[in-house]
N, C-alpha and C. Protein backbone atom coordinates (compact mmCIF):
# COMPACT_ATOMS: atom_id res chain seq x y z
N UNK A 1 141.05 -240.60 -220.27
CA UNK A 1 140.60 -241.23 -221.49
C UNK A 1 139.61 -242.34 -221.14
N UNK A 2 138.51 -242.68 -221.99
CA UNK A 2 137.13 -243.13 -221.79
C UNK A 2 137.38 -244.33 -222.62
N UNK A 3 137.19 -245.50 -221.95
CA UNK A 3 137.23 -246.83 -223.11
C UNK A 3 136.41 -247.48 -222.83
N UNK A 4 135.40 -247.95 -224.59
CA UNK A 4 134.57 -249.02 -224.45
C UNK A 4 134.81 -250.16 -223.95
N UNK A 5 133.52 -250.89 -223.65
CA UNK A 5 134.38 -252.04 -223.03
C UNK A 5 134.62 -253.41 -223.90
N UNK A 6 135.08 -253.26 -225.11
CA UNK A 6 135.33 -253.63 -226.19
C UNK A 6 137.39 -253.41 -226.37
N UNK A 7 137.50 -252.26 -225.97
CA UNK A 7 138.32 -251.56 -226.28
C UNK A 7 139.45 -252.00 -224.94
N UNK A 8 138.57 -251.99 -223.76
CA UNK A 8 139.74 -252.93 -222.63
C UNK A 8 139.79 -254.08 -223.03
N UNK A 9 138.78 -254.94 -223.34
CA UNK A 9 138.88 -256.59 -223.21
C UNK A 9 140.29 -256.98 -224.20
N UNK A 10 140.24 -255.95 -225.55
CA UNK A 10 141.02 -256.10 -226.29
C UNK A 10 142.73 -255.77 -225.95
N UNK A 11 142.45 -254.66 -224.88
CA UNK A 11 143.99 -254.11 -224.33
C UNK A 11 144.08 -255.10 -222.91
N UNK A 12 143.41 -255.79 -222.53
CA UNK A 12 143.69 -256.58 -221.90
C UNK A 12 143.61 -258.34 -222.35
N UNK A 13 143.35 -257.89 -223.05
CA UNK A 13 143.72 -259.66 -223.95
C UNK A 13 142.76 -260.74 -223.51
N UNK A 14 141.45 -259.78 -222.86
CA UNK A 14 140.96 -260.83 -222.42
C UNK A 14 139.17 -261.04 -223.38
N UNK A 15 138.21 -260.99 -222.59
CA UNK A 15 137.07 -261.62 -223.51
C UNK A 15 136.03 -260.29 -223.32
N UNK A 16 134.97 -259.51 -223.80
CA UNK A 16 134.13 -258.65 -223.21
C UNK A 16 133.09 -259.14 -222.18
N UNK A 17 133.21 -260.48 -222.33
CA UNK A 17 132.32 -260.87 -221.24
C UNK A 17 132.80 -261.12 -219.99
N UNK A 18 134.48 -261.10 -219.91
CA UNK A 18 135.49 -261.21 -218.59
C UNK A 18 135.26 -259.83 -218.21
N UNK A 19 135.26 -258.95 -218.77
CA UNK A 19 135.07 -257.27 -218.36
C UNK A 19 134.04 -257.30 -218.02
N UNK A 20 133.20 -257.56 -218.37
CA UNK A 20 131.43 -257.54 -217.98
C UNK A 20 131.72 -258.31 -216.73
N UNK A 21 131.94 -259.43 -216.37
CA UNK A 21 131.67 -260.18 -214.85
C UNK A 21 132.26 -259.65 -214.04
N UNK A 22 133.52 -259.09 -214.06
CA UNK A 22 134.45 -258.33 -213.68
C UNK A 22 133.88 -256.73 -212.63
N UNK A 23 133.16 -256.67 -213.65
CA UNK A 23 132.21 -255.30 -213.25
C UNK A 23 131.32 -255.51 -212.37
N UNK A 24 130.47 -256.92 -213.06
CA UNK A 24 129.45 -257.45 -212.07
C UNK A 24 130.10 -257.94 -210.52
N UNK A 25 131.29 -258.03 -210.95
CA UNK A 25 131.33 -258.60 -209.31
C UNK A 25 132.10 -257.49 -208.33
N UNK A 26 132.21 -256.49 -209.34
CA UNK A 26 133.04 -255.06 -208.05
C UNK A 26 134.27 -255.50 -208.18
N UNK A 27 134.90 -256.20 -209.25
CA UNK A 27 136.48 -255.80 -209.16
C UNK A 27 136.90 -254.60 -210.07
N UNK A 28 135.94 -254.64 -211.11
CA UNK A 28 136.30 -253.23 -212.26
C UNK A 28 135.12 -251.83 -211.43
N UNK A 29 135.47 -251.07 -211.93
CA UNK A 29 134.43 -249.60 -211.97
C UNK A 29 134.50 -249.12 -213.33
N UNK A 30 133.26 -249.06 -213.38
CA UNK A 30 132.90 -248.34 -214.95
C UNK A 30 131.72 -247.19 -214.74
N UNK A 31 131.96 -245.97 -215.34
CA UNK A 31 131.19 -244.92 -215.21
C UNK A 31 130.13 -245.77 -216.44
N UNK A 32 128.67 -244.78 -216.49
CA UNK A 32 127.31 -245.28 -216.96
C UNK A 32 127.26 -243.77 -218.12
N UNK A 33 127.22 -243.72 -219.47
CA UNK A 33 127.06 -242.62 -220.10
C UNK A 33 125.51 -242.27 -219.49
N UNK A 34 124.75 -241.41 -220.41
CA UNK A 34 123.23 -240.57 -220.60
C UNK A 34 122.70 -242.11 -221.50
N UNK A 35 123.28 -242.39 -222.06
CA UNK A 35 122.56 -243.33 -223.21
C UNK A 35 122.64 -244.87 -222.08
N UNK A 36 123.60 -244.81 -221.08
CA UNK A 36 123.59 -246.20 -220.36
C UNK A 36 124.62 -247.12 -220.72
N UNK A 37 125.77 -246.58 -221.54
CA UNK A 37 126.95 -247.41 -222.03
C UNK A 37 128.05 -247.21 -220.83
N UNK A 38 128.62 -248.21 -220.73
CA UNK A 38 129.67 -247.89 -219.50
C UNK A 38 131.06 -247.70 -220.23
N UNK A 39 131.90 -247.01 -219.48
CA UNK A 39 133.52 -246.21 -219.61
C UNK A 39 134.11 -247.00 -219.09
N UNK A 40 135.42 -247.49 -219.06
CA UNK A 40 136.31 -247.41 -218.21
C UNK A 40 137.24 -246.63 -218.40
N UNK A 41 138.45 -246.43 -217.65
CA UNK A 41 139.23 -245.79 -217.46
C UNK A 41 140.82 -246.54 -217.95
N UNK A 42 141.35 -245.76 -217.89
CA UNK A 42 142.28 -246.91 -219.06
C UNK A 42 143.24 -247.49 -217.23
N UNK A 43 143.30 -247.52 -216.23
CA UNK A 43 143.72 -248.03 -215.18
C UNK A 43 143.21 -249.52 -215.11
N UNK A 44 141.70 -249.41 -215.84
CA UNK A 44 140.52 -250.50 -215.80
C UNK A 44 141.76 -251.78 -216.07
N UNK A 45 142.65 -251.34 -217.46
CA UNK A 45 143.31 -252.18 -217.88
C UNK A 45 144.66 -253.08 -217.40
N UNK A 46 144.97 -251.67 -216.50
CA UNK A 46 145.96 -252.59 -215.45
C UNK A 46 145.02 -253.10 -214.18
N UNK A 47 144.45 -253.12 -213.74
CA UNK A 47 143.56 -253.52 -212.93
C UNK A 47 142.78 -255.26 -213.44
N UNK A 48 142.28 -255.56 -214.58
CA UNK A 48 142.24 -256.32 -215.01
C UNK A 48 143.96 -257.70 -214.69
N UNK A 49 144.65 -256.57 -215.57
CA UNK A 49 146.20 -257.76 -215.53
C UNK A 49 146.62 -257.98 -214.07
N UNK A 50 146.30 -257.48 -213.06
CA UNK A 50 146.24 -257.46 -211.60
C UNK A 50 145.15 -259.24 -211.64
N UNK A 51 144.16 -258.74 -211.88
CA UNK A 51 143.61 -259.46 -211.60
C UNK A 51 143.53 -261.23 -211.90
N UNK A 52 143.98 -260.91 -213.13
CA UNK A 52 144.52 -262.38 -214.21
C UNK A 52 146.03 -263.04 -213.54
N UNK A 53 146.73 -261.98 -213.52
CA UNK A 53 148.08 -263.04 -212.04
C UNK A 53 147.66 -263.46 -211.06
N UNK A 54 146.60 -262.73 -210.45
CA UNK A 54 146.04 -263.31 -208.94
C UNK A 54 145.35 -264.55 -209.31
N UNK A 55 145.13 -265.12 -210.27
CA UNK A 55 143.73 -265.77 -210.84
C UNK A 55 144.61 -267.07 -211.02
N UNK A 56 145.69 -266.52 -211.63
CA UNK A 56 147.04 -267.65 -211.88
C UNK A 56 147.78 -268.26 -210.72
N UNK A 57 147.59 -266.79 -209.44
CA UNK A 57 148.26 -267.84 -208.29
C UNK A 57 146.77 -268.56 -207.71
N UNK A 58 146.07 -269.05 -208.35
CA UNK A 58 145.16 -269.88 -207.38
C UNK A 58 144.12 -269.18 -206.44
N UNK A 59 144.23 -267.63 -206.55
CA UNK A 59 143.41 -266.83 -205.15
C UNK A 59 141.71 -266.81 -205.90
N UNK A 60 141.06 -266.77 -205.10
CA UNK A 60 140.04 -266.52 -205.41
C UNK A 60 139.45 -265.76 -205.77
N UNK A 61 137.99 -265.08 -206.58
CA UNK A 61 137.71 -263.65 -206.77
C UNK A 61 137.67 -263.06 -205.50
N UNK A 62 136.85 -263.75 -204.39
CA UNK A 62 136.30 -263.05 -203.14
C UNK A 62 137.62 -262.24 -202.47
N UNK A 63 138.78 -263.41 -202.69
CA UNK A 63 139.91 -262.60 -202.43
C UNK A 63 140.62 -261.90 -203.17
N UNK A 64 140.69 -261.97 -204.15
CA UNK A 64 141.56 -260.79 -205.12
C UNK A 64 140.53 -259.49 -204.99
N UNK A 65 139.29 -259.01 -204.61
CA UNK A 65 138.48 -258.37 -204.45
C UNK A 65 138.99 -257.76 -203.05
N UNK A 66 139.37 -258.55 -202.27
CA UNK A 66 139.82 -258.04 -200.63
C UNK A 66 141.25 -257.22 -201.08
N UNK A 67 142.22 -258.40 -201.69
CA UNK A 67 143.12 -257.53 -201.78
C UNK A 67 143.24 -255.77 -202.65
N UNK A 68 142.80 -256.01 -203.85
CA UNK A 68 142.24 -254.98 -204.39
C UNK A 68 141.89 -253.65 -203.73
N UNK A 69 140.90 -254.00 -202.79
CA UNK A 69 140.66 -253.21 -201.61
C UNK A 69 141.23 -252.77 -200.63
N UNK A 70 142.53 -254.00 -200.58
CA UNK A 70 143.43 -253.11 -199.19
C UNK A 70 144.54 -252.39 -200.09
N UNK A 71 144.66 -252.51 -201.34
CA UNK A 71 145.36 -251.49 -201.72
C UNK A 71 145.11 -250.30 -202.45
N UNK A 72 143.64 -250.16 -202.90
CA UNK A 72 143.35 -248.79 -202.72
C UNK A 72 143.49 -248.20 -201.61
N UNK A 73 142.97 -248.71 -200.86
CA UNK A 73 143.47 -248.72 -198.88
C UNK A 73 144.91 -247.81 -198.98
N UNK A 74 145.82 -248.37 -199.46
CA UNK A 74 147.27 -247.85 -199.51
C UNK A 74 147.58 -247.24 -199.99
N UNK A 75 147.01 -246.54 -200.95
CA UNK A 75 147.19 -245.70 -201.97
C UNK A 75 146.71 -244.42 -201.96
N UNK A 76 146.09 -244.59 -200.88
CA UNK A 76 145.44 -242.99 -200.68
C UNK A 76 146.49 -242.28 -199.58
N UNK A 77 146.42 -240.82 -200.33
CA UNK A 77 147.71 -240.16 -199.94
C UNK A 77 147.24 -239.22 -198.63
N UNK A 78 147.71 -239.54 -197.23
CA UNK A 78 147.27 -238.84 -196.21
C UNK A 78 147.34 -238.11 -196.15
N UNK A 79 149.05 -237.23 -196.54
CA UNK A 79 149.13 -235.78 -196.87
C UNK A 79 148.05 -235.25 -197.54
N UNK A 80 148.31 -235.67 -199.02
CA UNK A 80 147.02 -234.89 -199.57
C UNK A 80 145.46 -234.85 -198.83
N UNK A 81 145.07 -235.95 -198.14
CA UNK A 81 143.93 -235.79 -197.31
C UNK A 81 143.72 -234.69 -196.86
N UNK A 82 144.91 -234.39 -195.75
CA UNK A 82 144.77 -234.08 -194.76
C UNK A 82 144.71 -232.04 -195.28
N UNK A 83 145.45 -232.29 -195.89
CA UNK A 83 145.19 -230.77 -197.34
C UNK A 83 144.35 -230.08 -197.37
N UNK A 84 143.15 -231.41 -197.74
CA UNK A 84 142.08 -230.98 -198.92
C UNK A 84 141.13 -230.57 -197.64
N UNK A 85 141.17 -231.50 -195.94
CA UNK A 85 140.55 -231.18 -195.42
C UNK A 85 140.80 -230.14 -194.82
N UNK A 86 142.27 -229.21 -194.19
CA UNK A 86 142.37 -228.05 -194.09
C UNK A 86 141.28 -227.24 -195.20
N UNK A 87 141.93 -227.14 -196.39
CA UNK A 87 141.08 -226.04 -197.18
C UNK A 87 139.42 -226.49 -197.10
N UNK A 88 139.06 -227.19 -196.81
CA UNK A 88 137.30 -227.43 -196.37
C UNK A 88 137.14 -226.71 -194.94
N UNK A 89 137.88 -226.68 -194.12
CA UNK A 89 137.93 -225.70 -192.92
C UNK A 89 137.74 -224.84 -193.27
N UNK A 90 139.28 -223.97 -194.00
CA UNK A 90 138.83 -222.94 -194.35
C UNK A 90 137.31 -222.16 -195.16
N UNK A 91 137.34 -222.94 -195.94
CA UNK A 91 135.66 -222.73 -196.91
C UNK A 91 134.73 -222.84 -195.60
N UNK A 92 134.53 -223.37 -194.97
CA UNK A 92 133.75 -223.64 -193.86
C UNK A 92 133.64 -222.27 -193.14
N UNK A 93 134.75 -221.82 -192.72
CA UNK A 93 134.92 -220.91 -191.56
C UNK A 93 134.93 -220.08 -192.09
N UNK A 94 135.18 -220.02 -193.64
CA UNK A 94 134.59 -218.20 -194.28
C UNK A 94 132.63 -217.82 -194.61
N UNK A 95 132.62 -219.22 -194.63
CA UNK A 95 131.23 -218.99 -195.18
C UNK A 95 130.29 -218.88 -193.44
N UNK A 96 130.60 -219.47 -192.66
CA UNK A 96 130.30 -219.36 -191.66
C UNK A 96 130.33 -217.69 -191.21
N UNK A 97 131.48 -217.19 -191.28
CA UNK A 97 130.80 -216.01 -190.78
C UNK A 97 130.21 -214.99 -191.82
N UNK A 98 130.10 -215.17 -192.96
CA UNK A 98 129.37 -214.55 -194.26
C UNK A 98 128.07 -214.65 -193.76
N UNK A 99 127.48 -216.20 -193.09
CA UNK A 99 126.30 -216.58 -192.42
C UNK A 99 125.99 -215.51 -191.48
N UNK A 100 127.11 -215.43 -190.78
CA UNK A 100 126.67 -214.85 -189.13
C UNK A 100 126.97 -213.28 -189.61
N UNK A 101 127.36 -212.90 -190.26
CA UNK A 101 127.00 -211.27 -191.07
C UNK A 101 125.64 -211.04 -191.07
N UNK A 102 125.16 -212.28 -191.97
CA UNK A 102 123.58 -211.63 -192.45
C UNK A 102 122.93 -212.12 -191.22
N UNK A 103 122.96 -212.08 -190.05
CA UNK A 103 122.54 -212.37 -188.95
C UNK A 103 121.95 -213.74 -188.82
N UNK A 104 122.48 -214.89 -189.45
CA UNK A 104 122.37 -216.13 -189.17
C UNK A 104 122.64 -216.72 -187.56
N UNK A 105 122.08 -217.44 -187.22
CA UNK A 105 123.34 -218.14 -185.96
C UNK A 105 123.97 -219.18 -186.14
N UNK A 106 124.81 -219.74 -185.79
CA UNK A 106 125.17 -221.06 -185.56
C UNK A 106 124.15 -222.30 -185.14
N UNK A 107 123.56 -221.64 -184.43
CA UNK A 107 122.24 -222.96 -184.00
C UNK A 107 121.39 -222.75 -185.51
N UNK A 108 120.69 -221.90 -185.88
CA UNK A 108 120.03 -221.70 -187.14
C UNK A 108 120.59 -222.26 -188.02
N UNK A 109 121.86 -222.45 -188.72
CA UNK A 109 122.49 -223.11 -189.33
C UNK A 109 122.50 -224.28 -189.07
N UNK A 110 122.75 -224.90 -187.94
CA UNK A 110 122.83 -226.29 -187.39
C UNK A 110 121.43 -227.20 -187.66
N UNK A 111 120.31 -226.60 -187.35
CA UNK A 111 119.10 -226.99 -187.85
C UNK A 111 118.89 -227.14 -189.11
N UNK A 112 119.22 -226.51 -190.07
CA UNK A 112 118.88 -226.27 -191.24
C UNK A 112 120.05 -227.50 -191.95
N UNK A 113 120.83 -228.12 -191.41
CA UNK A 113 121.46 -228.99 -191.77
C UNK A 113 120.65 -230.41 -192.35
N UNK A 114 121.19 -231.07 -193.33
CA UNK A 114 120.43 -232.55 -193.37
C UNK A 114 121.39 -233.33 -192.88
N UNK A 115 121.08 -234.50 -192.18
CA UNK A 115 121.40 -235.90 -192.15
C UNK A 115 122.83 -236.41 -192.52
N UNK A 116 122.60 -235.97 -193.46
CA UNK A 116 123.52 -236.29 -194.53
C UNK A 116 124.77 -235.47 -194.42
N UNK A 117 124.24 -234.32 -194.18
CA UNK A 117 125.62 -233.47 -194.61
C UNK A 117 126.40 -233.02 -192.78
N UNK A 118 125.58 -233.73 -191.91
CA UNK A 118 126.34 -233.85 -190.45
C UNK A 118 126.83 -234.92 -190.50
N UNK A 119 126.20 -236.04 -191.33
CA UNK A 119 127.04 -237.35 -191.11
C UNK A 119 128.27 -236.97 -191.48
N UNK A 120 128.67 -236.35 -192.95
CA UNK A 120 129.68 -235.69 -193.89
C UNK A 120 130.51 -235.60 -192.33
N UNK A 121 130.26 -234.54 -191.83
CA UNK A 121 130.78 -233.66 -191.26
C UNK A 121 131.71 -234.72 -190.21
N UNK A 122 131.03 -235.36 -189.76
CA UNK A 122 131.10 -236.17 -188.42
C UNK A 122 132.66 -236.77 -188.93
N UNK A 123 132.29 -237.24 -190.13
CA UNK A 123 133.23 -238.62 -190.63
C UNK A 123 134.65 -237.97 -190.93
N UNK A 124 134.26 -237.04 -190.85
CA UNK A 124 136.01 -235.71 -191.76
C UNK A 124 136.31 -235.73 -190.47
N UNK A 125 135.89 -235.22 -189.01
CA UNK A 125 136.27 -235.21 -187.75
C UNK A 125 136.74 -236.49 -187.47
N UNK A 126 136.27 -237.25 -187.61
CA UNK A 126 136.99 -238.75 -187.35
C UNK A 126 138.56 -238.87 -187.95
N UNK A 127 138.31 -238.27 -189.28
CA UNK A 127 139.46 -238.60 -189.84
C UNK A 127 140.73 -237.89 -189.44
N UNK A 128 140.57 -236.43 -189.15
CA UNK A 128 141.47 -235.73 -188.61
C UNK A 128 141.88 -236.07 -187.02
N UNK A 129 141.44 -237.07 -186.25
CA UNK A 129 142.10 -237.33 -184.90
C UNK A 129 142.66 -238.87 -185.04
């Protein structure tokens, strides 16, 4: 579910311009419509009340921003990681030899790679050792 940001400030009891700085400073995420209006997500709203206790014990934004961060940090589920990157193997290693059917090579492929999508590659290897 998609909420203006009218629509959090109000479920979070707070001001639209606390949601707006909020955003500006990378403690909220808000998707951008076609027209340029931003979403949040209704999490936006517990994320906010996160943020208003931290604010109450005295922490700073710079730090409620760190913490924030080490617990998305925590929240990401390794199992499931580690899952999603098996089945990318697999997709990998079928299409790979679909490649080497139509008489592709592996080096031919390797060239034809961008930048980008070896960095990809590199960083999933990291993650799996």
């Amino acid at each position: 579910m998609k909420l203006k940001i009218s629509e959090v400030a109000e479920l979070a009891n707070v001001t639209k311009r606390t949601v707006d700085y909020y955003t500006n400073q990378g403690l909220l995420k808000a998707e951008r419509s076609a027209s340029n209006y931003r979403y949040y997500s209704r999490e936006a709203v517990d994320q906010i009340g996160v943020i208003e206790r931290l604010k109450h014990e005295k922490l700073s934004l710079a730090d409620i921003k760190k913490r924030l961060k080490e617990e998305q940090v925590e929240n990401v589920d390794i199992h499931d990681l580690k899952t999603k990157i098996q089945e990318l193997e697999m997709d990998v290693s079928e299409i790979m030899n679909i490649l080497e059917k139509q008489g592709l090579t592996k080096e031919t492929i390797r060239n034809n790679l961008s930048h980008e999508s070896i960095s990809l590659m590199q960083t999933l290897l990291l993650l799996l050792v």
